[in-house]
N, C-alpha and C. Protein backbone atom coordinates (compact mmCIF):
# COMPACT_ATOMS: atom_id res chain seq x y z
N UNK A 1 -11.47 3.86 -19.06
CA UNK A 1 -10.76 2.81 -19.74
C UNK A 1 -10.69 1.61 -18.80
N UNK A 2 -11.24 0.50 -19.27
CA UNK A 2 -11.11 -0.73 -18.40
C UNK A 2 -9.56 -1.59 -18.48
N UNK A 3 -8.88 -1.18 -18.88
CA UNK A 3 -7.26 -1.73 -19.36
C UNK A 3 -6.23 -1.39 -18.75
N UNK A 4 -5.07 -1.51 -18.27
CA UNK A 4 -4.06 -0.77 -17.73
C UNK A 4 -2.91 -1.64 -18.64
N UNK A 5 -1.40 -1.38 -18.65
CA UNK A 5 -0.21 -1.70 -19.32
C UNK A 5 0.58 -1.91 -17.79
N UNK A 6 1.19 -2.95 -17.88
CA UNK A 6 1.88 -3.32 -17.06
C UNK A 6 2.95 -3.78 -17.37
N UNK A 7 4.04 -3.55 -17.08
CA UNK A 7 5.62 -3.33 -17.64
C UNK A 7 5.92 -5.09 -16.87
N UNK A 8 6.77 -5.84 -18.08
CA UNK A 8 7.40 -7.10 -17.58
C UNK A 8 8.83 -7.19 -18.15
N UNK A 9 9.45 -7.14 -17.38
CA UNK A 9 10.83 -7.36 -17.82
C UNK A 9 11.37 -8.62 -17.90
N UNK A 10 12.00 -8.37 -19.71
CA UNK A 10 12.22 -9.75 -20.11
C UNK A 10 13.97 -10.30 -19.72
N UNK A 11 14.03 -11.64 -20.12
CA UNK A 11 15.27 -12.34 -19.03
C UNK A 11 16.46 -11.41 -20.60
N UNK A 12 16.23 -11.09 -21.97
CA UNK A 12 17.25 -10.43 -23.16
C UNK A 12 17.47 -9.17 -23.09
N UNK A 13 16.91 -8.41 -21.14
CA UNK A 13 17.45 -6.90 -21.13
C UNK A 13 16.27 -5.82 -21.81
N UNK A 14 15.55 -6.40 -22.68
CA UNK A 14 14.40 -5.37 -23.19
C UNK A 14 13.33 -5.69 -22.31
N UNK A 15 12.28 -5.08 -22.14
CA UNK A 15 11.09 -5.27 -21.59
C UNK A 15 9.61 -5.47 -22.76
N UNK A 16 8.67 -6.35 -21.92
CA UNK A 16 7.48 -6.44 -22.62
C UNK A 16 6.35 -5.93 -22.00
N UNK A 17 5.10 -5.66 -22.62
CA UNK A 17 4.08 -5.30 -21.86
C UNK A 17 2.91 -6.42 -22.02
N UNK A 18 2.53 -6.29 -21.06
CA UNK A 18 0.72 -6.96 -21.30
C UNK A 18 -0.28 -5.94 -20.74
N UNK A 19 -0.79 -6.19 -21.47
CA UNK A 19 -2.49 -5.31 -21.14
C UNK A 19 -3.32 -6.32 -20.53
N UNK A 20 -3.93 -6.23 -19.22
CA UNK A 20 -4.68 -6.44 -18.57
C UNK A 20 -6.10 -5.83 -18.12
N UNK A 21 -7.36 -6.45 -17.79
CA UNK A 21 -8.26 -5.65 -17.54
C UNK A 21 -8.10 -5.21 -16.06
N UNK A 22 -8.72 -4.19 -15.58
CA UNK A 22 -8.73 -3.16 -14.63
C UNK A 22 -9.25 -4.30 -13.82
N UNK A 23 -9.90 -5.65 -14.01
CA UNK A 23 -10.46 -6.32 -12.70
C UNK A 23 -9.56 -7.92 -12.62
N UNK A 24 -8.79 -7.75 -13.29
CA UNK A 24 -7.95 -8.86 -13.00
C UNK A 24 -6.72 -8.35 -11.88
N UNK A 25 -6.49 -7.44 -11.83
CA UNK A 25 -4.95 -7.10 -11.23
C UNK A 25 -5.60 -7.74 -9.56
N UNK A 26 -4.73 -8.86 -9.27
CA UNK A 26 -4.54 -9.61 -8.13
C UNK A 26 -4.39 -8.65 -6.98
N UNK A 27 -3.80 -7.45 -7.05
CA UNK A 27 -3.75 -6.56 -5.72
C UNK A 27 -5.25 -6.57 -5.51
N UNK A 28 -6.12 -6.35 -6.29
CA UNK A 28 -7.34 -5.31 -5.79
C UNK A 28 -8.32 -6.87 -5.88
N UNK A 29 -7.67 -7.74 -5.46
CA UNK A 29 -8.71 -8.76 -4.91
C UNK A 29 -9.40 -9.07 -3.81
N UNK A 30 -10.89 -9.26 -3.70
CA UNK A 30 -11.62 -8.95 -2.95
C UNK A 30 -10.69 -9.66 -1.74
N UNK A 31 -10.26 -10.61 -1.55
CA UNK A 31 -9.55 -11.29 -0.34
C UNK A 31 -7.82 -10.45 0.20
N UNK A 32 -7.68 -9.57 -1.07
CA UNK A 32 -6.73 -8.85 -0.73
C UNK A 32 -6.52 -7.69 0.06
N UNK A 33 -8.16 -7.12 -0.43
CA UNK A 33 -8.64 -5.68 -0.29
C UNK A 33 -9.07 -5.79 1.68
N UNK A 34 -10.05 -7.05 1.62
CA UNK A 34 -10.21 -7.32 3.16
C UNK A 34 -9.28 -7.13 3.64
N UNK A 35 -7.53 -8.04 3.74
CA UNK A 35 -6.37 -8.22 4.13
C UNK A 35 -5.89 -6.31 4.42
N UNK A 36 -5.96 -5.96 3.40
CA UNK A 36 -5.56 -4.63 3.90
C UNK A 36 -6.29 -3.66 4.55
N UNK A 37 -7.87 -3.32 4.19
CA UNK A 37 -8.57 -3.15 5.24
C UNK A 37 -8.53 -4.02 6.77
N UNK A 38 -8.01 -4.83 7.02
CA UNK A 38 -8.05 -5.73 8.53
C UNK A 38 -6.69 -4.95 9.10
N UNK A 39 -5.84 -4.80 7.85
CA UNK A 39 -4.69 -4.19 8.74
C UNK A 39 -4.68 -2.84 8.86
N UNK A 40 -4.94 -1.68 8.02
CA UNK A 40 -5.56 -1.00 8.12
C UNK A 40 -6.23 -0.16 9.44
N UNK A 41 -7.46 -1.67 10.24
CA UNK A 41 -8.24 -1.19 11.38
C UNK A 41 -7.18 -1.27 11.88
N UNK A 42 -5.97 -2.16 12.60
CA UNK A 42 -5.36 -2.87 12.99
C UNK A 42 -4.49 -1.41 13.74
N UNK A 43 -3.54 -0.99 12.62
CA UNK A 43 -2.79 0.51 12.86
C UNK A 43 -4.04 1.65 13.39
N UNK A 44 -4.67 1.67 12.85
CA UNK A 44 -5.29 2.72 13.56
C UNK A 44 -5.78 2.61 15.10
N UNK A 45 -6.31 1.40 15.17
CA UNK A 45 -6.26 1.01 17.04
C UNK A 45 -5.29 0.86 17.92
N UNK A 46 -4.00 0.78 17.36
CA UNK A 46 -2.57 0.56 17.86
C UNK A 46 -2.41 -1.01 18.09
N UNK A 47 -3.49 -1.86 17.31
CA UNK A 47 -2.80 -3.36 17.43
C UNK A 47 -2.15 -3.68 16.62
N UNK A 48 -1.21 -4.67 16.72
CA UNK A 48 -0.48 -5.82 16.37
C UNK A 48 0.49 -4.80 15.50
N UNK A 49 1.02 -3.87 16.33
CA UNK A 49 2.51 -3.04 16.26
C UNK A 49 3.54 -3.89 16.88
N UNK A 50 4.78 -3.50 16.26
CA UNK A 50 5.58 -3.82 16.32
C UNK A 50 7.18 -2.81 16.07
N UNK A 51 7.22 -2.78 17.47
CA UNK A 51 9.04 -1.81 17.15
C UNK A 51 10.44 -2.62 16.63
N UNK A 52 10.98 -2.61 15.80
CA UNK A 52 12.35 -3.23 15.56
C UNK A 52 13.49 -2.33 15.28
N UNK A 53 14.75 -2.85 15.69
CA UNK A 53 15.93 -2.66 15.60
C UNK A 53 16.46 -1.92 14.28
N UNK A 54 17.01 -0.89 14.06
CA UNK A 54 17.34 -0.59 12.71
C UNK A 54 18.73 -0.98 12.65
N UNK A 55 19.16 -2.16 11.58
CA UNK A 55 20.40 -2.80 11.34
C UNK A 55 21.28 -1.19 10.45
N UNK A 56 22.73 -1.58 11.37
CA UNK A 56 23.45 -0.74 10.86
C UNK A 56 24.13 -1.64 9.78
N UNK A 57 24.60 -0.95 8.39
CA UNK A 57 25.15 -1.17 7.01
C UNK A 57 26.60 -0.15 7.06
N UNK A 58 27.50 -0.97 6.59
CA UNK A 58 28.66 -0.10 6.48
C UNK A 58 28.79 -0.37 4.33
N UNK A 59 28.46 1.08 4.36
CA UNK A 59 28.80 0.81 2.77
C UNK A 59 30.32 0.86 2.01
N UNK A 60 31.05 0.08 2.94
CA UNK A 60 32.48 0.21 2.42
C UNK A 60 32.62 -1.51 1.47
């Protein structure tokens, strides 16, 4: 199937769909796909890591 349904939620609380073809969806764009393959190599060589702080939340 070349189509997928993609859920849009409308501003009246119900939701709508659109059907799109399987080569439009913007994730799987060729300039996207590079972007994540680059990062991708990136983790696996141990570059451009980064350790951060985990913020404490008080849920009161």
């Amino acid at each position: 199937m070349d189509t997928e349904r993609v859920g849009i939620n409308g501003n009246m609380g119900g939701s709508r769909t659109k059907t799109i073809g399987a080569g439009e969806d913007p994730f799987y764009s060729e300039a996207n796909m590079a972007e994540l393959m680059r990062r991708i190599a990136d983790i696996e060589a141990g570059r451009n890591l980064a350790q951060h702080d985990l913020i404490e939340v008080d849920d009161d």
